[in-house]
C-alpha atoms as a PDB file:
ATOM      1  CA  UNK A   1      -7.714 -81.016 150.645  1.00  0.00           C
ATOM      2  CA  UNK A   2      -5.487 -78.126 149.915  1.00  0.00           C
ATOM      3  CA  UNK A   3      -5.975 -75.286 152.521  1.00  0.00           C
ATOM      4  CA  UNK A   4      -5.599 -71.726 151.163  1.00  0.00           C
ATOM      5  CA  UNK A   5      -5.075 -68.351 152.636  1.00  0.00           C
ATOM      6  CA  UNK A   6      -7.761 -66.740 151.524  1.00  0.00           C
ATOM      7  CA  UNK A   7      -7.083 -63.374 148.987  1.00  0.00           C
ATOM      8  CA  UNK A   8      -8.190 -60.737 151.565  1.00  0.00           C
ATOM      9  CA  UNK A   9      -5.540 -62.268 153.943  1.00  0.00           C
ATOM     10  CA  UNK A  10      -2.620 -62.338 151.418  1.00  0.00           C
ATOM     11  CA  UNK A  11      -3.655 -58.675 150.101  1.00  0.00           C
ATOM     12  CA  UNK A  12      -3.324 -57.697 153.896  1.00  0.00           C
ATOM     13  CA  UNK A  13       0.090 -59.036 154.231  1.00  0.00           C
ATOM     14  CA  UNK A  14       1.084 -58.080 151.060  1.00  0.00           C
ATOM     15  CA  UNK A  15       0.469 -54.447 152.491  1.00  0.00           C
ATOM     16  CA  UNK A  16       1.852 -55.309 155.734  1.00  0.00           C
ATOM     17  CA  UNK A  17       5.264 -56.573 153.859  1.00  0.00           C
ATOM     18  CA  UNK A  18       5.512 -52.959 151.444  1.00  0.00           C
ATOM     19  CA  UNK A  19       5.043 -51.025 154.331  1.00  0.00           C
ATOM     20  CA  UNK A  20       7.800 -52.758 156.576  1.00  0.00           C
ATOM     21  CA  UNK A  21      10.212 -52.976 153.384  1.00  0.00           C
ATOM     22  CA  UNK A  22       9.457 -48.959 153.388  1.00  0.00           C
ATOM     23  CA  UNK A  23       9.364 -47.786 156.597  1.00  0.00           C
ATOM     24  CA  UNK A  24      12.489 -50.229 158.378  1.00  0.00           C
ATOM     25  CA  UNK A  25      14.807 -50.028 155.351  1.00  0.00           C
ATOM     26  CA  UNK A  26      13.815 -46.553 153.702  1.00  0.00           C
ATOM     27  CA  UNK A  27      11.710 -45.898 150.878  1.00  0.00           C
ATOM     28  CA  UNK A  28      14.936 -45.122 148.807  1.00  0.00           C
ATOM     29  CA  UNK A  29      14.968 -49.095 148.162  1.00  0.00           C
ATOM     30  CA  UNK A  30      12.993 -50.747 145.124  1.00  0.00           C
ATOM     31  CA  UNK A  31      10.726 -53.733 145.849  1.00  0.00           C
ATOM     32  CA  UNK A  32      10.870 -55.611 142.425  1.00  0.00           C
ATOM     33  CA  UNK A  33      12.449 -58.234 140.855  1.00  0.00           C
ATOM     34  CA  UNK A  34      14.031 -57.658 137.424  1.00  0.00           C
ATOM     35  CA  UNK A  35      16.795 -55.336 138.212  1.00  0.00           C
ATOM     36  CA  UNK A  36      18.875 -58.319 140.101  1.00  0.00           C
ATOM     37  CA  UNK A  37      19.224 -60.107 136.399  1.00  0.00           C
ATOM     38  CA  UNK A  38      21.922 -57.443 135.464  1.00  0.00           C
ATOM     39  CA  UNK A  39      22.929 -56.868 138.866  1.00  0.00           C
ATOM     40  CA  UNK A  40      23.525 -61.084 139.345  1.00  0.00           C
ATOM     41  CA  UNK A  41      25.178 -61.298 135.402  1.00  0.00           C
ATOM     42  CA  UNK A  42      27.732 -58.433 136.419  1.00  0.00           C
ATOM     43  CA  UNK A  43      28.755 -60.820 139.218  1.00  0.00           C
ATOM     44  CA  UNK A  44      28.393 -64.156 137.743  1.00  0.00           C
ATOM     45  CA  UNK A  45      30.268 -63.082 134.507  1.00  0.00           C
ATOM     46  CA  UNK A  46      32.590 -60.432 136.170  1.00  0.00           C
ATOM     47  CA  UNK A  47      31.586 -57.364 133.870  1.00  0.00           C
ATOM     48  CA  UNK A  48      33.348 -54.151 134.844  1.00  0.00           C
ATOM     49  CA  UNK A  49      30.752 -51.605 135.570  1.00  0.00           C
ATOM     50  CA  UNK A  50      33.442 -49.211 133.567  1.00  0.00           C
ATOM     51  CA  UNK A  51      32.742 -50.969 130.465  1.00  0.00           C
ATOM     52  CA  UNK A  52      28.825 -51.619 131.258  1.00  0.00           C
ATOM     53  CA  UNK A  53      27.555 -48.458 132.721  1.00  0.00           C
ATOM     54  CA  UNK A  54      23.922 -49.813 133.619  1.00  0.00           C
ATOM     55  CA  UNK A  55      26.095 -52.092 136.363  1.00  0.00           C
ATOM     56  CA  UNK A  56      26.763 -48.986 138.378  1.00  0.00           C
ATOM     57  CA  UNK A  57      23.069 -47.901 138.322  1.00  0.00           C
ATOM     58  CA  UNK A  58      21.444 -51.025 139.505  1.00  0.00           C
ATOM     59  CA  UNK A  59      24.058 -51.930 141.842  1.00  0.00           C
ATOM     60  CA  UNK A  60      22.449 -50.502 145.003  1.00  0.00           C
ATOM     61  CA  UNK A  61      18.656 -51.804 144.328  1.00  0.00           C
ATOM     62  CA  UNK A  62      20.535 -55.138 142.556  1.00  0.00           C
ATOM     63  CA  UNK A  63      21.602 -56.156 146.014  1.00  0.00           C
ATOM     64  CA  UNK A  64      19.042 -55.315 147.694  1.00  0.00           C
ATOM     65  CA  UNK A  65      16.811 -57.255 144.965  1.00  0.00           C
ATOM     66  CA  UNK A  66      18.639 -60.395 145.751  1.00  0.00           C
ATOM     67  CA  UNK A  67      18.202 -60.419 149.159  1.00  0.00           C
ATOM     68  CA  UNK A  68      14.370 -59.984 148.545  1.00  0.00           C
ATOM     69  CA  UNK A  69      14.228 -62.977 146.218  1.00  0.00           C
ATOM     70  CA  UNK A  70      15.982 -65.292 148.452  1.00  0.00           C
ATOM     71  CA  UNK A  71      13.281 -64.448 151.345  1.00  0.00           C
ATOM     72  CA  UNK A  72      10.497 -64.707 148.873  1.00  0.00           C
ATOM     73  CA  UNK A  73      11.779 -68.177 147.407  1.00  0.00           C
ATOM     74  CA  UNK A  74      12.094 -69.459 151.119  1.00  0.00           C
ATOM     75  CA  UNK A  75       8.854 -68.344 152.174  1.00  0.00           C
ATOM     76  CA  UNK A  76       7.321 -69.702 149.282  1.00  0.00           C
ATOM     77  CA  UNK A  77       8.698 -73.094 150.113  1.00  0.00           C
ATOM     78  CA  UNK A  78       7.913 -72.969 154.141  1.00  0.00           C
ATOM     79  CA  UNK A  79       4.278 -71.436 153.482  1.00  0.00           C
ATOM     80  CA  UNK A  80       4.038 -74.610 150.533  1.00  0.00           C
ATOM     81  CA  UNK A  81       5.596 -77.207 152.958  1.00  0.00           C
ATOM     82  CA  UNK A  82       3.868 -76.382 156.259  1.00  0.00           C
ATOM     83  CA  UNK A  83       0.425 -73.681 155.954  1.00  0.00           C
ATOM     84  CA  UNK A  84      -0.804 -74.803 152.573  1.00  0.00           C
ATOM     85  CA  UNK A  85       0.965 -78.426 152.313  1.00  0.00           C
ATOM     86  CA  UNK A  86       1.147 -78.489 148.988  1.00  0.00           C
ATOM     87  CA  UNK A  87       4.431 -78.487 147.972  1.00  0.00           C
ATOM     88  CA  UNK A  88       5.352 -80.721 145.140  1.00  0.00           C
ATOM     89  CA  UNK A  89       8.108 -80.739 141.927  1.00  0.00           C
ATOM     90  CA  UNK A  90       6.528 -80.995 138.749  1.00  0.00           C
ATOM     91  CA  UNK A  91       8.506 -79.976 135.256  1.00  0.00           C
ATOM     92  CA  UNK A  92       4.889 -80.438 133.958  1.00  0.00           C
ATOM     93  CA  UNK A  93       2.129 -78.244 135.453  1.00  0.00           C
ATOM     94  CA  UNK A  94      -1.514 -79.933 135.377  1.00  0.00           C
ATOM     95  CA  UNK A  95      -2.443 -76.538 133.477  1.00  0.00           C
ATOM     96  CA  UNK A  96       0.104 -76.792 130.837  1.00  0.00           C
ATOM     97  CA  UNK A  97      -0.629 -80.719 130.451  1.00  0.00           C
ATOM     98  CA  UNK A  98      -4.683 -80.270 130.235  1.00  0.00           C
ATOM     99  CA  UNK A  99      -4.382 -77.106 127.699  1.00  0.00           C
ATOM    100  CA  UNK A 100      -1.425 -77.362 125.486  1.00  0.00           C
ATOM    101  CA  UNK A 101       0.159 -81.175 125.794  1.00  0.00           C
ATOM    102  CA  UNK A 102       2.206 -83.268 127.684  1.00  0.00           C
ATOM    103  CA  UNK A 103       5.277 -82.526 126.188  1.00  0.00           C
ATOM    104  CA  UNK A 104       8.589 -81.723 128.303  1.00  0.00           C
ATOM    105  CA  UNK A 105       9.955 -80.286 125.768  1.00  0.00           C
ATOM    106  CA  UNK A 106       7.159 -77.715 124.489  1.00  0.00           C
ATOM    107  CA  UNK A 107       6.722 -76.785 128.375  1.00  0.00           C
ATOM    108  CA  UNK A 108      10.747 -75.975 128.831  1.00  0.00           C
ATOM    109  CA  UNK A 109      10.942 -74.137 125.949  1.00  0.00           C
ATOM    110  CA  UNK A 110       7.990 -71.728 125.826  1.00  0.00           C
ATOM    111  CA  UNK A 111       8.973 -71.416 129.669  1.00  0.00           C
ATOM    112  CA  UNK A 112      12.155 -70.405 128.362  1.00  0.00           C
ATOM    113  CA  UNK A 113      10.638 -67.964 125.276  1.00  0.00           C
ATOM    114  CA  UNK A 114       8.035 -66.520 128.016  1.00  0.00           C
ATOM    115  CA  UNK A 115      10.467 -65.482 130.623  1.00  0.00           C
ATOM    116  CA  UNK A 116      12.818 -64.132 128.161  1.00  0.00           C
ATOM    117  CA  UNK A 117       9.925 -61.915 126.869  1.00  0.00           C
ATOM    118  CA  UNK A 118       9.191 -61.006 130.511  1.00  0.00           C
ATOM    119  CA  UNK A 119      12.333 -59.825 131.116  1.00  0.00           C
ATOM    120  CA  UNK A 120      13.155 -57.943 128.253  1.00  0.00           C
ATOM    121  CA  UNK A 121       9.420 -56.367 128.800  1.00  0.00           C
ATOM    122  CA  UNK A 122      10.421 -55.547 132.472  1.00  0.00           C
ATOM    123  CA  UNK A 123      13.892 -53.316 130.914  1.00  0.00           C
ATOM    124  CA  UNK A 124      11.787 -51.463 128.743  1.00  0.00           C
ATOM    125  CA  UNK A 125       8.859 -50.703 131.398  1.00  0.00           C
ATOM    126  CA  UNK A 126      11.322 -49.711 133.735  1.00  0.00           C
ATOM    127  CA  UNK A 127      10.404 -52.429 136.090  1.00  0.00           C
ATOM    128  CA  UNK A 128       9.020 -55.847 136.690  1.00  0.00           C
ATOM    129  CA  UNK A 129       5.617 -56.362 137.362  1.00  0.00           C
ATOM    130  CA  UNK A 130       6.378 -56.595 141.610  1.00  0.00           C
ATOM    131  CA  UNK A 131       8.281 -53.224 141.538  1.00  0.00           C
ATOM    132  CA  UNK A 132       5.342 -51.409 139.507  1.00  0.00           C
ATOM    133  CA  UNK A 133       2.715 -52.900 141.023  1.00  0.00           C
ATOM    134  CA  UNK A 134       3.853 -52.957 144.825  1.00  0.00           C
ATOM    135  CA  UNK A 135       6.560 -50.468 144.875  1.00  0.00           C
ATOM    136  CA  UNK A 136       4.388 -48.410 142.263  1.00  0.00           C
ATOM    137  CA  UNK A 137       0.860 -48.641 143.320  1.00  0.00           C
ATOM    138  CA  UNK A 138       2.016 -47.874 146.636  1.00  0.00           C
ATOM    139  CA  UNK A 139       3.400 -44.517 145.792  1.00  0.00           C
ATOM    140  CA  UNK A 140       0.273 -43.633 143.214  1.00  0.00           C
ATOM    141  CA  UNK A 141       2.608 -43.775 140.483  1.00  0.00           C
ATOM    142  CA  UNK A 142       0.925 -42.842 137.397  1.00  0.00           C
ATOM    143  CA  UNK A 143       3.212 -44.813 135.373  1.00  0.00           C
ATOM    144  CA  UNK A 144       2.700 -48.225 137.728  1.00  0.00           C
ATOM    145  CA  UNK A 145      -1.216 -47.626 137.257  1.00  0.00           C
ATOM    146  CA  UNK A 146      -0.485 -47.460 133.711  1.00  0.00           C
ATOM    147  CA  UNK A 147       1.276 -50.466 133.489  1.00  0.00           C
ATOM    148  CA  UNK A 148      -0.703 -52.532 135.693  1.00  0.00           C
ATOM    149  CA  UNK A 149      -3.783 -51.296 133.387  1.00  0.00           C
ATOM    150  CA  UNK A 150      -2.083 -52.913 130.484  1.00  0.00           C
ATOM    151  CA  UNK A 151      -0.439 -56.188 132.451  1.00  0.00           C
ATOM    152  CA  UNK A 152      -4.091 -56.609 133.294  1.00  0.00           C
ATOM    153  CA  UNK A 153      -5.492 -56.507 130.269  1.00  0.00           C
ATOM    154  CA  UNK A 154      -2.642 -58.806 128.935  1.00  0.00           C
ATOM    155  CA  UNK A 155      -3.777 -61.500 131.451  1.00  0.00           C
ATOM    156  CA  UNK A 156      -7.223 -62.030 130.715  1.00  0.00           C
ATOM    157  CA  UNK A 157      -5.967 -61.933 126.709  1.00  0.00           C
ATOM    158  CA  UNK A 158      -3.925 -64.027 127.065  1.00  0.00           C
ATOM    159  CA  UNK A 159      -5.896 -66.439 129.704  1.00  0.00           C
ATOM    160  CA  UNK A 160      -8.641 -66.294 126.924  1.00  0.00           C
ATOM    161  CA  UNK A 161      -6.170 -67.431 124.422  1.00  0.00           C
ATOM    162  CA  UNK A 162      -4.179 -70.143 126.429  1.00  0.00           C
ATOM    163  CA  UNK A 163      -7.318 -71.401 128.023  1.00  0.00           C
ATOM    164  CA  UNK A 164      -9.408 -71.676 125.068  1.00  0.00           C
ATOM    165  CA  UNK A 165     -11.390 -75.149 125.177  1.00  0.00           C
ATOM    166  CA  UNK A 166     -14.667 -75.982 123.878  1.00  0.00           C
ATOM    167  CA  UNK A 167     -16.824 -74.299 126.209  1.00  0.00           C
ATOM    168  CA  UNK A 168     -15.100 -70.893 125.393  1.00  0.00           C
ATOM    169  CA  UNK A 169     -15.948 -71.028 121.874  1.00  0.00           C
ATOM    170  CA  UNK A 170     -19.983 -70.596 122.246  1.00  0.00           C
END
C-alpha cells in the first residue's frame, strides 16, 4: 500500500517552504532550478566569467540554486525511504513501459531530448518552471502567471498525446 501525503498537505508546505526561503534568507534570492546548469558548467569546466559574461550574472542565485537542489534531492529520498516507503531505482518507469515500450534505449534518449528541451525552454522563459511558478506566483508576477498558463496547457497536451490508448480515442 503506498501511503501519500495528500495534495492539500504538500500545497501547505510548499507555502510554508517559499515563505521561509523568503523571509530567513531575503527575498533577493531565486527559488528555481535552471540557473545552477550555467552556474555548475562554469565550475565543472572552469569558464572565466571574463570570457562568458552570463557566469557573473547567475553566480549569486547559481549558488544559492545548488544548495536548494541538494536539500530537495535529499528530502526527496528521506520522504521516499521513510513517510511514503516507496523508494525504488528503475531506468524504466511503469508509465513509460505501459505507453511507449520497454525499450532502455528509447526511454534514455527521449529522457535525454526532453530535458535538453526543458532547459533550453527554461533560458528563454527566464526561468524554470519552480522559479516561475513558486518564486513567481508568489510575488503575482504577471509574467510567472503567464507562463504557468502556457506550462499548463502544455501538460494536459501533451498528457493527451503521450497517454493516448484506446479508450482516449472514442
Amino acid at each position: 500500500m503506498i501511503r501519500r501525503m495528500p495534495w492539500w498537505l504538500a500545497g501547505i508546505l510548499m507555502a510554508l517552504l517559499v515563505l521561509f526561503t523568503f523571509s530567513v534568507f531575503g527575498a533577493n534570492r531565486p527559488f528555481g532550478a535552471s540557473t545552477y546548469v550555467p552556474y555548475f558548467a562554469g565550475i565543472l569546466f572552469d569558464l572565466s566569467p571574463e570570457k562568458y559574461p552570463y557566469l557573473k550574472e547567475v553566480h549569486f542565485a547559481g549558488a544559492w540554486e545548488g544548495v536548494m537542489l541538494l536539500g530537495a534531492l535529499t528530502g526527496g529520498f528521506l520522504t521516499s525511504v521513510f513517510v511514503t516507503k516507496t523508494f525504488r531505482l528503475s531506468i524504466m518507469p511503469t508509465g513509460w513501459k505501459k505507453y511507449k515500450n520497454s525499450s532502455v534505449i528509447s526511454r534514455l534518449v527521449w529522457s535525454f531530448v526532453s530535458g535538453f528541451f526543458l532547459i533550453i525552454g527554461a533560458r528563454l522563459a527566464g526561468g524554470c518552471t519552480s522559479g516561475h511558478f513558486l518564486s513567481g506566483m508568489a510575488q503575482t508576477a504577471i509574467s510567472s502567471m503567464i507562463f504557468g498558463g502556457v506550462v499548463l496547457l502544455s501538460l494536459i497536451i501533451t498528457g493527451k498525446i503521450f497517454y493516448k490508448s484506446e479508450a482516449n480515442d472514442v
